[in-house]
Protein backbone atom coordinates (compact mmCIF):
# COMPACT_ATOMS: atom_id res chain seq x y z
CA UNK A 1 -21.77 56.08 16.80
CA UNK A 2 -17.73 56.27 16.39
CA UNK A 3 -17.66 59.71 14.81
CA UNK A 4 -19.62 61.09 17.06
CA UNK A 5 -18.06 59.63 20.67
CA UNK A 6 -16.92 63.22 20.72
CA UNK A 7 -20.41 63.84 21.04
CA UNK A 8 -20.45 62.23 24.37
CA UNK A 9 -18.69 65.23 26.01
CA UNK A 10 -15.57 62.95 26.49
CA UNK A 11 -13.17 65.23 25.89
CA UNK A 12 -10.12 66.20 28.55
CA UNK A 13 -9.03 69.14 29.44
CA UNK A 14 -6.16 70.37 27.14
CA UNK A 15 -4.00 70.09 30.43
CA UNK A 16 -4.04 66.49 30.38
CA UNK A 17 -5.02 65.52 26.95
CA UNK A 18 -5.65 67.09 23.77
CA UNK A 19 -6.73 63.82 22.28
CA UNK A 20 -10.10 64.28 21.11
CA UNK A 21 -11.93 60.64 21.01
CA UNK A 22 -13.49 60.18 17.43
CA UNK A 23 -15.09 57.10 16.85
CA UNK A 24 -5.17 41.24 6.83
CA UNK A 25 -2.68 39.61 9.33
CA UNK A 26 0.09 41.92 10.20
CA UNK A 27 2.24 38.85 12.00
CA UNK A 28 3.03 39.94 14.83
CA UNK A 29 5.51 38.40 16.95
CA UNK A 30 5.53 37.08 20.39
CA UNK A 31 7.40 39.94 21.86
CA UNK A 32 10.53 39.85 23.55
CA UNK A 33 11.95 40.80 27.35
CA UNK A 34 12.62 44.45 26.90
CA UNK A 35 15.71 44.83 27.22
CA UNK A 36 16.86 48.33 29.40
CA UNK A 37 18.63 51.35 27.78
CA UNK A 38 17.54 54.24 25.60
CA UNK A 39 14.44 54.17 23.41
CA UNK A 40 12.15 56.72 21.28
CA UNK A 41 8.60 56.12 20.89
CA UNK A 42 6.22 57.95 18.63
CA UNK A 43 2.71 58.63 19.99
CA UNK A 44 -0.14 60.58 17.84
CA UNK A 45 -1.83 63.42 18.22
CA UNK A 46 -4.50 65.73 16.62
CA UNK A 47 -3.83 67.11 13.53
CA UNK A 48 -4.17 71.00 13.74
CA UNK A 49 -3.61 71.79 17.20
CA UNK A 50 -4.13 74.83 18.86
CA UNK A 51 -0.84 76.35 20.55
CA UNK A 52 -1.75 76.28 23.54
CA UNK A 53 -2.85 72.53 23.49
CA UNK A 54 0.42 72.12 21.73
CA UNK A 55 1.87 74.04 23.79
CA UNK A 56 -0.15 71.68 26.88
CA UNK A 57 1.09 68.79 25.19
CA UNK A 58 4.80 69.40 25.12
CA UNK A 59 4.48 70.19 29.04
CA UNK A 60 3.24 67.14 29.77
CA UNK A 61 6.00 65.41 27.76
CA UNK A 62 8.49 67.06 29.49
CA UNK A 63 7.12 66.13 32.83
CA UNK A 64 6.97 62.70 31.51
CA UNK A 65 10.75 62.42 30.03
CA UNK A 66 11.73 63.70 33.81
CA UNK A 67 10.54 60.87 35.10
CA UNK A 68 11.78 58.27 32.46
CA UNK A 69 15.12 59.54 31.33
CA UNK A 70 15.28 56.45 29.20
CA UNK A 71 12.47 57.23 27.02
CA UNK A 72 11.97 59.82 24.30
CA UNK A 73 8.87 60.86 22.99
CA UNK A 74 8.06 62.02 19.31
CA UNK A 75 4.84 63.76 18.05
CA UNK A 76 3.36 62.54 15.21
CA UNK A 77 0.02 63.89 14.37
CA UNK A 78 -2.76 60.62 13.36
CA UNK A 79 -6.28 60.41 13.50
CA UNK A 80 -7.47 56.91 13.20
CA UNK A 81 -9.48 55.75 10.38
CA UNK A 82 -9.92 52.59 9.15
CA UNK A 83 -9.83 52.45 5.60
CA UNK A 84 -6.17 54.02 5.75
CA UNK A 85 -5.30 52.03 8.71
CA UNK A 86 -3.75 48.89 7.17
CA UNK A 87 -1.73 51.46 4.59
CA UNK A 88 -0.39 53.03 7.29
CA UNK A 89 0.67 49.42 9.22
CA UNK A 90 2.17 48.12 6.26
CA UNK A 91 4.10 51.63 5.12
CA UNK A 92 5.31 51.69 8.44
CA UNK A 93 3.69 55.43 8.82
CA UNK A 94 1.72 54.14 12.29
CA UNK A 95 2.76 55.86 15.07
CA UNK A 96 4.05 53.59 18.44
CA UNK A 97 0.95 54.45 19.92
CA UNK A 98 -2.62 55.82 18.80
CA UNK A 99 -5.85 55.52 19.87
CA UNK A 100 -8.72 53.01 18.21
CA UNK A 101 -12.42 52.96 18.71
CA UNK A 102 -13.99 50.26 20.64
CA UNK A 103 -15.48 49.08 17.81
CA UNK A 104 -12.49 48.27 16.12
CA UNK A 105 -10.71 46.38 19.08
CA UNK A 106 -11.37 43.17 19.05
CA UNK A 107 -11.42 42.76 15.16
CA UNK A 108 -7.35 44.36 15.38
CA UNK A 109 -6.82 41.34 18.20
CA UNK A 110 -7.92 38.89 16.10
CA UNK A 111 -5.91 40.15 12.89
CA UNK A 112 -2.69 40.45 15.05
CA UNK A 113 -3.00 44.32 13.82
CA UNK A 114 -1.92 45.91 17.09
CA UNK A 115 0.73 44.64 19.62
CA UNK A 116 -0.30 42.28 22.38
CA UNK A 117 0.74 44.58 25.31
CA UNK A 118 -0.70 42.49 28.21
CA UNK A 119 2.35 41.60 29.74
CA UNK A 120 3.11 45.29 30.45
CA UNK A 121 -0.55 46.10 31.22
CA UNK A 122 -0.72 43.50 33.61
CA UNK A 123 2.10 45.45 35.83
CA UNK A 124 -0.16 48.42 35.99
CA UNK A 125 -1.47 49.04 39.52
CA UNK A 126 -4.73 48.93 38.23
CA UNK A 127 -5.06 46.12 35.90
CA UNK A 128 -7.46 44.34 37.83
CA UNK A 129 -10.08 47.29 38.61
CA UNK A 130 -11.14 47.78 34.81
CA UNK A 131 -15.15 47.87 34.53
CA UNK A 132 -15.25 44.76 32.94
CA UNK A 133 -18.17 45.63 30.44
CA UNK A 134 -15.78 48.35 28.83
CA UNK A 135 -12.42 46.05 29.60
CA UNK A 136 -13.28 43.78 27.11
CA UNK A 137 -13.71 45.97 24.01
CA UNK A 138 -9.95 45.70 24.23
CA UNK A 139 -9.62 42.14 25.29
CA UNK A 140 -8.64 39.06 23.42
CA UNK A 141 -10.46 36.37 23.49
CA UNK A 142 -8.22 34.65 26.23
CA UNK A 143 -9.33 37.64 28.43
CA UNK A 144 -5.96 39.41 27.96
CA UNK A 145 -5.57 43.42 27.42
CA UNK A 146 -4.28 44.29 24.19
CA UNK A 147 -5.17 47.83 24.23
CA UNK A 148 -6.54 50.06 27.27
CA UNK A 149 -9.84 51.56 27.76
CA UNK A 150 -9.16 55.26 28.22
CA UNK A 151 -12.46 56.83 28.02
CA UNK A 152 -16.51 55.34 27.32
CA UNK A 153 -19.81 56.50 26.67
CA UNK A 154 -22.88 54.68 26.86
CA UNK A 155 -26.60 56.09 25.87
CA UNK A 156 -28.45 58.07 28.38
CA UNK A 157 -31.69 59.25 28.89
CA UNK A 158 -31.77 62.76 29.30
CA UNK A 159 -34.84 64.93 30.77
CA UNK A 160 -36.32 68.32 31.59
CA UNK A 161 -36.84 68.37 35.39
CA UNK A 162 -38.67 71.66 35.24
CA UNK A 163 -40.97 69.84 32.47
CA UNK A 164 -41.41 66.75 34.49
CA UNK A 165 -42.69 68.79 37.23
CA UNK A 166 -45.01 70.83 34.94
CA UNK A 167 -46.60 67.55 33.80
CA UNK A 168 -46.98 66.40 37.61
CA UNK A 169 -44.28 64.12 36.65
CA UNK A 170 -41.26 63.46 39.63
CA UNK A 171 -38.18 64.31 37.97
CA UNK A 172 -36.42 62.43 40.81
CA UNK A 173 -37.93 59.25 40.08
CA UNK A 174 -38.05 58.96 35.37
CA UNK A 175 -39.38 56.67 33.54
CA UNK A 176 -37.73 52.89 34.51
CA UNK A 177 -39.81 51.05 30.93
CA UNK A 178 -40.51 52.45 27.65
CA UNK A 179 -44.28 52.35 28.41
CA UNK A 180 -43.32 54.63 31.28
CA UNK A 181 -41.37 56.65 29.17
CA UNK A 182 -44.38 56.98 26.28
CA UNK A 183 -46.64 58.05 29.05
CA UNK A 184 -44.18 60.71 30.56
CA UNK A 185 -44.01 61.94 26.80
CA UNK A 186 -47.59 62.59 26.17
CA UNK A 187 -48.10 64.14 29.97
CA UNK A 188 -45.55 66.64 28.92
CA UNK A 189 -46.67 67.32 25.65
CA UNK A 190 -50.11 67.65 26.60
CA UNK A 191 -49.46 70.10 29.45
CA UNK A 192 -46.67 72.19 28.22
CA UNK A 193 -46.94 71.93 24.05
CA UNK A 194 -43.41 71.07 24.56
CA UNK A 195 -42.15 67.85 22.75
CA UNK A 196 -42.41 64.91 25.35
CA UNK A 197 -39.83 63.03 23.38
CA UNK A 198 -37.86 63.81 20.62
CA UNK A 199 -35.26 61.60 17.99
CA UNK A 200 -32.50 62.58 16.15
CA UNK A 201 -32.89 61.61 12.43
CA UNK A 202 -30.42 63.29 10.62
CA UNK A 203 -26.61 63.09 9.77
CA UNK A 204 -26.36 59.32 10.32
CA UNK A 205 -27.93 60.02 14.17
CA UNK A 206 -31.17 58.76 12.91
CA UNK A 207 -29.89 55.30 12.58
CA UNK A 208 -27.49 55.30 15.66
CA UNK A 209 -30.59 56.38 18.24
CA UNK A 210 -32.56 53.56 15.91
CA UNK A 211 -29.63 50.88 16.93
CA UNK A 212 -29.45 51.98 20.48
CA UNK A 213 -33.43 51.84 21.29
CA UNK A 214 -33.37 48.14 19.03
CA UNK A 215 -30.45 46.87 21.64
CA UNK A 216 -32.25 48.61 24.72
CA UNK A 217 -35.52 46.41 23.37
CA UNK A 218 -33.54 43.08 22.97
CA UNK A 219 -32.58 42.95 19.89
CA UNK A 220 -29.75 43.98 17.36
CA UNK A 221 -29.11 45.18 13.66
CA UNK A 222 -26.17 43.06 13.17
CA UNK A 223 -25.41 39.23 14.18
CA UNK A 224 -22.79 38.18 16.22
CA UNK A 225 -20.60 37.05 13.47
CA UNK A 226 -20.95 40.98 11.73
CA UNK A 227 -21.20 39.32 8.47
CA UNK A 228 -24.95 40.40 7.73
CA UNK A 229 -27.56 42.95 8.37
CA UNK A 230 -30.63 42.17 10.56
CA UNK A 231 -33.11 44.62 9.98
CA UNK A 232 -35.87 42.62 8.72
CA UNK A 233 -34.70 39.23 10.39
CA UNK A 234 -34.81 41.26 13.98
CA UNK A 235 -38.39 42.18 15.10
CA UNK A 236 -37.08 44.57 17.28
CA UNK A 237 -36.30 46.64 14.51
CA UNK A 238 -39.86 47.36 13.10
CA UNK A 239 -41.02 47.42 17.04
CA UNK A 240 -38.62 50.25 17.72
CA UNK A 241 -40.03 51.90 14.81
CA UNK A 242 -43.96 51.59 15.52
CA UNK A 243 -43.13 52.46 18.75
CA UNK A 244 -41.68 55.99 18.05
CA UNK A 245 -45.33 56.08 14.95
CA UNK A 246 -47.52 55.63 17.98
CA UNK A 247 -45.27 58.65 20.40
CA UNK A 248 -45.61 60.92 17.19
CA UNK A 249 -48.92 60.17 15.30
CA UNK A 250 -51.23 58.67 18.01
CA UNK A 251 -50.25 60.51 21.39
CA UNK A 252 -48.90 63.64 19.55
CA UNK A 253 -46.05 63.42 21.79
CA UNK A 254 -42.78 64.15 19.65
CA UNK A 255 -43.15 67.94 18.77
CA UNK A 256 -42.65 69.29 15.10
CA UNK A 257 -38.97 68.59 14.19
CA UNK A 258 -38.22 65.94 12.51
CA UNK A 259 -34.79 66.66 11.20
CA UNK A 260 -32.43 66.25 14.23
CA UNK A 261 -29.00 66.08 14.74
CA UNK A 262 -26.33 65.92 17.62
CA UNK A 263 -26.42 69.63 17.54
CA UNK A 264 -29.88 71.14 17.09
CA UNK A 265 -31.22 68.40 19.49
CA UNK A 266 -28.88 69.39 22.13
CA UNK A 267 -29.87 73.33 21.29
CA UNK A 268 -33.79 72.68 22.00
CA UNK A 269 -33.08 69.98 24.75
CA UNK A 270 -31.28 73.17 26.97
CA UNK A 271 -34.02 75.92 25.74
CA UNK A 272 -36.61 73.75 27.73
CA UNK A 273 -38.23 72.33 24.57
CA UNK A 274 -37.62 68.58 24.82
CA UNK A 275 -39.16 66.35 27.57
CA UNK A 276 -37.32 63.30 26.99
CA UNK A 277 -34.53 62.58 24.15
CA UNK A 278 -31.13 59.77 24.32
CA UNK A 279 -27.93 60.48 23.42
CA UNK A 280 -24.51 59.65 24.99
CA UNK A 281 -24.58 59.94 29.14
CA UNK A 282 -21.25 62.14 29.08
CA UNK A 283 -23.29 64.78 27.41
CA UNK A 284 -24.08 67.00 30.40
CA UNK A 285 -20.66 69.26 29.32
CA UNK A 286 -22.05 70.26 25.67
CA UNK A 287 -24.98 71.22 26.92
CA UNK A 288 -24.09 73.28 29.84
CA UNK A 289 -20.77 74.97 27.96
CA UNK A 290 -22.02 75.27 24.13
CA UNK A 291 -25.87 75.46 25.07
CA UNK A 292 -26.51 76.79 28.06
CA UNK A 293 -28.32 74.55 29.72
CA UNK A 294 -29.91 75.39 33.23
CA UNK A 295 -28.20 72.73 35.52
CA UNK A 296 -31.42 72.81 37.58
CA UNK A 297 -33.37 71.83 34.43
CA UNK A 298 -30.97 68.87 34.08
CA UNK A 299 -31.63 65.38 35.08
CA UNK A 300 -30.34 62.20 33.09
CA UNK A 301 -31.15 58.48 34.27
CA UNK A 302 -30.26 54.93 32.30
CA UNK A 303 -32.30 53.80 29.38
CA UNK A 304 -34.93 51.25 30.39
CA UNK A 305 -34.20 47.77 29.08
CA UNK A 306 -36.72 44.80 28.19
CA UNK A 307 -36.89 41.74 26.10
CA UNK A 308 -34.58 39.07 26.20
CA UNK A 309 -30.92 40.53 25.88
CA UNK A 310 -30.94 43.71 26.21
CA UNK A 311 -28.29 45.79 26.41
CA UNK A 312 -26.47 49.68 26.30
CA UNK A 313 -24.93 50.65 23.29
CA UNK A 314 -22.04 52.22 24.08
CA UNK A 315 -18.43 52.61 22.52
CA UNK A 316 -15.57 55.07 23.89
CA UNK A 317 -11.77 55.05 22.75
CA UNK A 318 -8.86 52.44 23.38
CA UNK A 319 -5.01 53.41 23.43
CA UNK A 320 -2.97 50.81 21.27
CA UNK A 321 0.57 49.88 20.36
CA UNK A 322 2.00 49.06 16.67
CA UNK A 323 2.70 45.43 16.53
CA UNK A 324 6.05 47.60 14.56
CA UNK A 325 7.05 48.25 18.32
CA UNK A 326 9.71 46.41 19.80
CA UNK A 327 9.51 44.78 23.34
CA UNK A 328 11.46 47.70 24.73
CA UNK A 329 9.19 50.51 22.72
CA UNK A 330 5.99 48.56 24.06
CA UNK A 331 7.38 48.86 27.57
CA UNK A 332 8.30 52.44 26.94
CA UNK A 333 4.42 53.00 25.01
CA UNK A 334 2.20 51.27 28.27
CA UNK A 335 3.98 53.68 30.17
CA UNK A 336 3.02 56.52 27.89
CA UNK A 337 -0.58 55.49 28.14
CA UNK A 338 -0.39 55.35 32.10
CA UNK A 339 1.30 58.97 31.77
CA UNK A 340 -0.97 60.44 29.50
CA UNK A 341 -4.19 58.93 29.19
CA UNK A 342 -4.95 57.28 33.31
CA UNK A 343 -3.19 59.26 35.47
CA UNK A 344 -6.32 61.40 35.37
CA UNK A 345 -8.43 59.11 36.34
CA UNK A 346 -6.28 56.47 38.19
CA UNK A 347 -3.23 58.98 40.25
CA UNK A 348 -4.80 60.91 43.13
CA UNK A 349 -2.57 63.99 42.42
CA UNK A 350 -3.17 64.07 39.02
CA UNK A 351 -7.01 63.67 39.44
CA UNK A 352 -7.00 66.53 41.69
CA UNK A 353 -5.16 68.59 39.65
CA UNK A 354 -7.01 67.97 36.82
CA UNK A 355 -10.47 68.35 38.43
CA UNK A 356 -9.24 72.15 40.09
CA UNK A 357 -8.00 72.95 36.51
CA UNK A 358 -10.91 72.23 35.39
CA UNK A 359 -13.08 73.96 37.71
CA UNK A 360 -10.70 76.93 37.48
CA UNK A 361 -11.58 77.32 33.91
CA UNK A 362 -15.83 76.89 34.63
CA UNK A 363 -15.87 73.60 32.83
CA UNK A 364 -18.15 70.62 34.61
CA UNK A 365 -16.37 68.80 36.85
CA UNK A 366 -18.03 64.92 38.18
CA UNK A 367 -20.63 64.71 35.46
CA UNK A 368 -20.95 61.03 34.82
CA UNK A 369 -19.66 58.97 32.36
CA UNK A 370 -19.31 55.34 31.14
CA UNK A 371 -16.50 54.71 34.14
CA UNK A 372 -13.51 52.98 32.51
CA UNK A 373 -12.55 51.35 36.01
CA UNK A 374 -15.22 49.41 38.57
CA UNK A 375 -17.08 50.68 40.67
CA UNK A 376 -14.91 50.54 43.68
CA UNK A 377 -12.16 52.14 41.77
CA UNK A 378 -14.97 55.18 40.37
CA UNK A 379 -15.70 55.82 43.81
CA UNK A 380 -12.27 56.45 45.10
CA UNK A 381 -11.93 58.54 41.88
CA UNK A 382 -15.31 60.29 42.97
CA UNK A 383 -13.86 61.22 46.36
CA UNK A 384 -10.22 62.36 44.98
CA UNK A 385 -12.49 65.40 43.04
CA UNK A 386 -15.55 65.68 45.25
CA UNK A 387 -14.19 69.04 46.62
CA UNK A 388 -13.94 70.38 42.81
CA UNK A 389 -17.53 68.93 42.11
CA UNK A 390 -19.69 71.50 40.36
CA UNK A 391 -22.57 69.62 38.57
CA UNK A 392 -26.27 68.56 39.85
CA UNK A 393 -24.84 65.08 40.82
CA UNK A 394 -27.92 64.03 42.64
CA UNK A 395 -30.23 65.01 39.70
CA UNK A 396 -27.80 62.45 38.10
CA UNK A 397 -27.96 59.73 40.48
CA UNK A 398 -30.45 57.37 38.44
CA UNK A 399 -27.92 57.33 35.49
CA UNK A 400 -24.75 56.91 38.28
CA UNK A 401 -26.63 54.15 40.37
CA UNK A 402 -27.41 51.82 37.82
CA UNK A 403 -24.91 52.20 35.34
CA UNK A 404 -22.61 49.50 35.92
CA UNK A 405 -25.43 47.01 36.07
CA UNK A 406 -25.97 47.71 32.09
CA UNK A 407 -24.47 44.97 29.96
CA UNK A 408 -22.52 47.29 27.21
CA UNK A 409 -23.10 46.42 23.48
CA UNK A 410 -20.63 47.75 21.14
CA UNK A 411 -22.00 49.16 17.74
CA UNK A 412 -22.41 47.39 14.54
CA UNK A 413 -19.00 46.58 12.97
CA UNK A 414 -19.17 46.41 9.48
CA UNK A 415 -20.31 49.83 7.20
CA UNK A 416 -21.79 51.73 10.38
CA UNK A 417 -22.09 55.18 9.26
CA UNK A 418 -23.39 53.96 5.99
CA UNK A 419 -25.98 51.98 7.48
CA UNK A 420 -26.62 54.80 10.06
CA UNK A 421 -27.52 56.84 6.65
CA UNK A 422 -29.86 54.26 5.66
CA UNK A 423 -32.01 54.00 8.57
CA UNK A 424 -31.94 57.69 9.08
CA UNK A 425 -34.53 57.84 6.10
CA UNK A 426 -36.58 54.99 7.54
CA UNK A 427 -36.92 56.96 10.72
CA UNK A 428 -37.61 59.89 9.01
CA UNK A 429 -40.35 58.87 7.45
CA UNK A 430 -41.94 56.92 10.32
CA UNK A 431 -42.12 60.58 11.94
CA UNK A 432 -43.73 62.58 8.84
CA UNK A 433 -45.97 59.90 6.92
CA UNK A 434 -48.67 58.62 9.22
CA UNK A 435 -49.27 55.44 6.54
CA UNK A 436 -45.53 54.86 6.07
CA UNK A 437 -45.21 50.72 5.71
CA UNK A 438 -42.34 50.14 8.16
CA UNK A 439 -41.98 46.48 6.61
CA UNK A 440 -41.39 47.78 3.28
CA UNK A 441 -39.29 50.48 4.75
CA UNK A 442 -36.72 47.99 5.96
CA UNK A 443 -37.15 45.38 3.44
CA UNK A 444 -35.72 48.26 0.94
CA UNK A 445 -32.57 49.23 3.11
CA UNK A 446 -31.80 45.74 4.19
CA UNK A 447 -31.31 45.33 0.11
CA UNK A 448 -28.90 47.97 0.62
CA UNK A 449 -26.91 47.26 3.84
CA UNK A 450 -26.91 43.48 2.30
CA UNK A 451 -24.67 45.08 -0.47
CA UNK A 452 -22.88 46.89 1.96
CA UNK A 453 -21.83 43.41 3.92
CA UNK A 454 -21.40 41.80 0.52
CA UNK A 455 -18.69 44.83 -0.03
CA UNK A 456 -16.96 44.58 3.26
CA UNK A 457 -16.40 40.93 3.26
């Protein structure tokens, strides 16, 4: 869900980045040569800062006006949202350069609402080595980049290994099919009392885990066009639903809470009582940091797809430019975005530096995530850091294998959290009334998210 990418464990280390990822026509014109010279830029950051992020921040702005005399850089703080968004264009109150959800990408193309930066993007030594599934949430339809990928998430499957192996389950080979994964759930909850599988249901995570099961079953809550609901029109939808009746009320599999969110999932998950539960793949930092997680209780592998276009829901966080910026400041703003938001993950120095920050300061370093670049370009990456490594990576390896063969679906566009909200009750009560009428369930919030649509368009 975009508010809760964060949850995703995507965040950088204040050294490089104290961005935190969430998550009408404004004419833009065909921009012009950039011409050389001076030129000031203003680029966003987090309202509320910490000093010593702030403090981060201006270092790294120094280092880069060292190496770009020409270009100044101004602070402004901006958090994207986008009912204020299109105020903030036409006020001319947008900073040069902010960040966007993926969700929000292509729709911004479209509109001419951000700058078309390919021409600058195309220079960048790495334009060509984008994973294409997560390239394109920034693409227009021409296959041009608009706006750069700078960090993604897509759903995981996370497990207990020390369950598993009280169940006579192998934790190094999960469940590959959602039968497989019902089964592994009951073992587990018959052996241990522990819940096999648990759901989050709560605080608009009910209906995000809801969306990503329906895509990793085939189907979808929204149509392509995002200009209507699906929830009754989709069978997936009720399927997802009886499926998750049957773990709970005929295997007994699911435990006793019913009212999970991000938080008190990822609590029980690292206190050893959760089999089995999804939630973003980056997620292996919360747990270990916030909820101290055994890492040799840890193992995470890719959700099992069937039916006939299935897919990972995923989302992450694209860098933009105002279509305000002139050639020269969009120029100046790409180079910004290298700076700031790749180096990381595409310079060799600055990856290593990074990762032995990082693993100065105890904080996981090569946990997977949804890699921005392809696969060739992750495993140089992987290699640059691999003497700073200091997670389980093998107990990660189903999730790192198979990961890039996962077509990526982006999350409904139109009134997502709101929608989220509504299908949080449905799941709900799926898990605490045994006779709950899953047809009537949805008929009554597809009434609702068809006002909803009506609304937005």
């Amino acid at each position: 869900m975009s508010s809760n990418i964060t949850r995703s464990a995507l965040a950088s280390v204040a050294f490089v980045s104290s961005a935190v990822l969430l998550a009408g026509c404004a004419g833009a014109a065909e921009p012009e040569a950039a011409e050389d010279g001076p030129v000031t830029i203003t680029v966003s950051i987090d309202a509320g800062l910490e000093q010593e992020a702030r403090d981060n921040f201006d270092a790294r702005v120094a280092l880069f006006e060292d190496a770009n005399e020409d270009i100044t850089i101004e602070a402004q703080e901006y958090t994207w949202t986008a009912p204020t968004f299109t105020t903030d264009l036409a006020g001319g109150t947008l900073p040069d350069v902010f960040t966007i959800p993926f969700t929000d990408g292509r729709g911004l193309i479209a509109n001419q609402q951000i700058a078309d930066i390919s021409q600058y993007v195309a220079d960048l030594p790495y334009a060509d080595q984008f994973n294409p599934n997560v390239a394109q949430a920034g693409q227009a339809d021409d296959g041009t980049q608009w706006a750069i990928p700078i960090a993604a998430y897509g759903q995981g499957l996370h497990y207990n290994r020390t369950l598993f192996e009280a169940a006579g389950l192998d934790p190094d080979n999960p469940p590959t099919t959602w039968d497989e994964v019902r089964e592994a759930a009951k073992k587990i909850s018959d052996a241990t009392g522990e819940a096999g599988y648990a759901t989050m249901t709560s605080g608009n995570t009910g209906g995000w885990i809801l969306t990503t099961l329906v895509n990793a079953f085939g189907g979808r809550t929204e149509n392509a066009e995002a200009t209507a609901s699906t929830l009754t029109s989709d069978p997936a939808v009720a399927e997802v639903l009886q499926y998750l009746h049957d773990l709970r009320w005929e295997d007994d599999a699911m435990g006793a809470n019913f009212l999970y969110d991000w938080g008190t999932i990822n609590q029980d998950f690292a206190s050893g009582r959760i089999g089995m539960y999804v939630s973003g793949g980056g997620n292996y930092g919360n747990l270990v940091t916030q909820n101290a997680l055994n890492p040799d209780d840890y193992g995470l592998t890719v959700l099992p797809l069937q039916g006939a276009d299935p897919g990972l829901l995923g989302g992450g966080t694209l860098a933009a430019v105002s279509p305000k910026a002139s050639a020269a400041e969009q120029e100046a703003a790409v180079k910004w975005i290298d700076f700031y938001y790749m180096a990381k993950l595409a310079d060799e120095d600055t990856a290593v530096e990074t990762a032995e920050l990082a693993a100065s300061l105890d904080q996981p370093v090569g946990a997977p995530e949804l890699p921005v670049f392809d696969q060739e370009q992750f495993a140089t990456y992987q290699s640059w850091i691999a003497p700073f490594v200091n997670v389980p990576v093998d107990q990660m390896a189903p999730y790192t294998d198979a990961i890039f063969d996962q077509p990526l679906i982006p999350e409904p566009r139109v009134a997502t959290q709101d929608v989220y909200a509504l299908l949080d009750t449905v799941v709900q009560a799926v898990l605490t009334d045994e006779n709950a009428d899953i047809d009537a369930l949805l008929a009554d919030v597809q009434t609702q998210a068809d006002a909803l649509y009506a609304k937005a368009g």
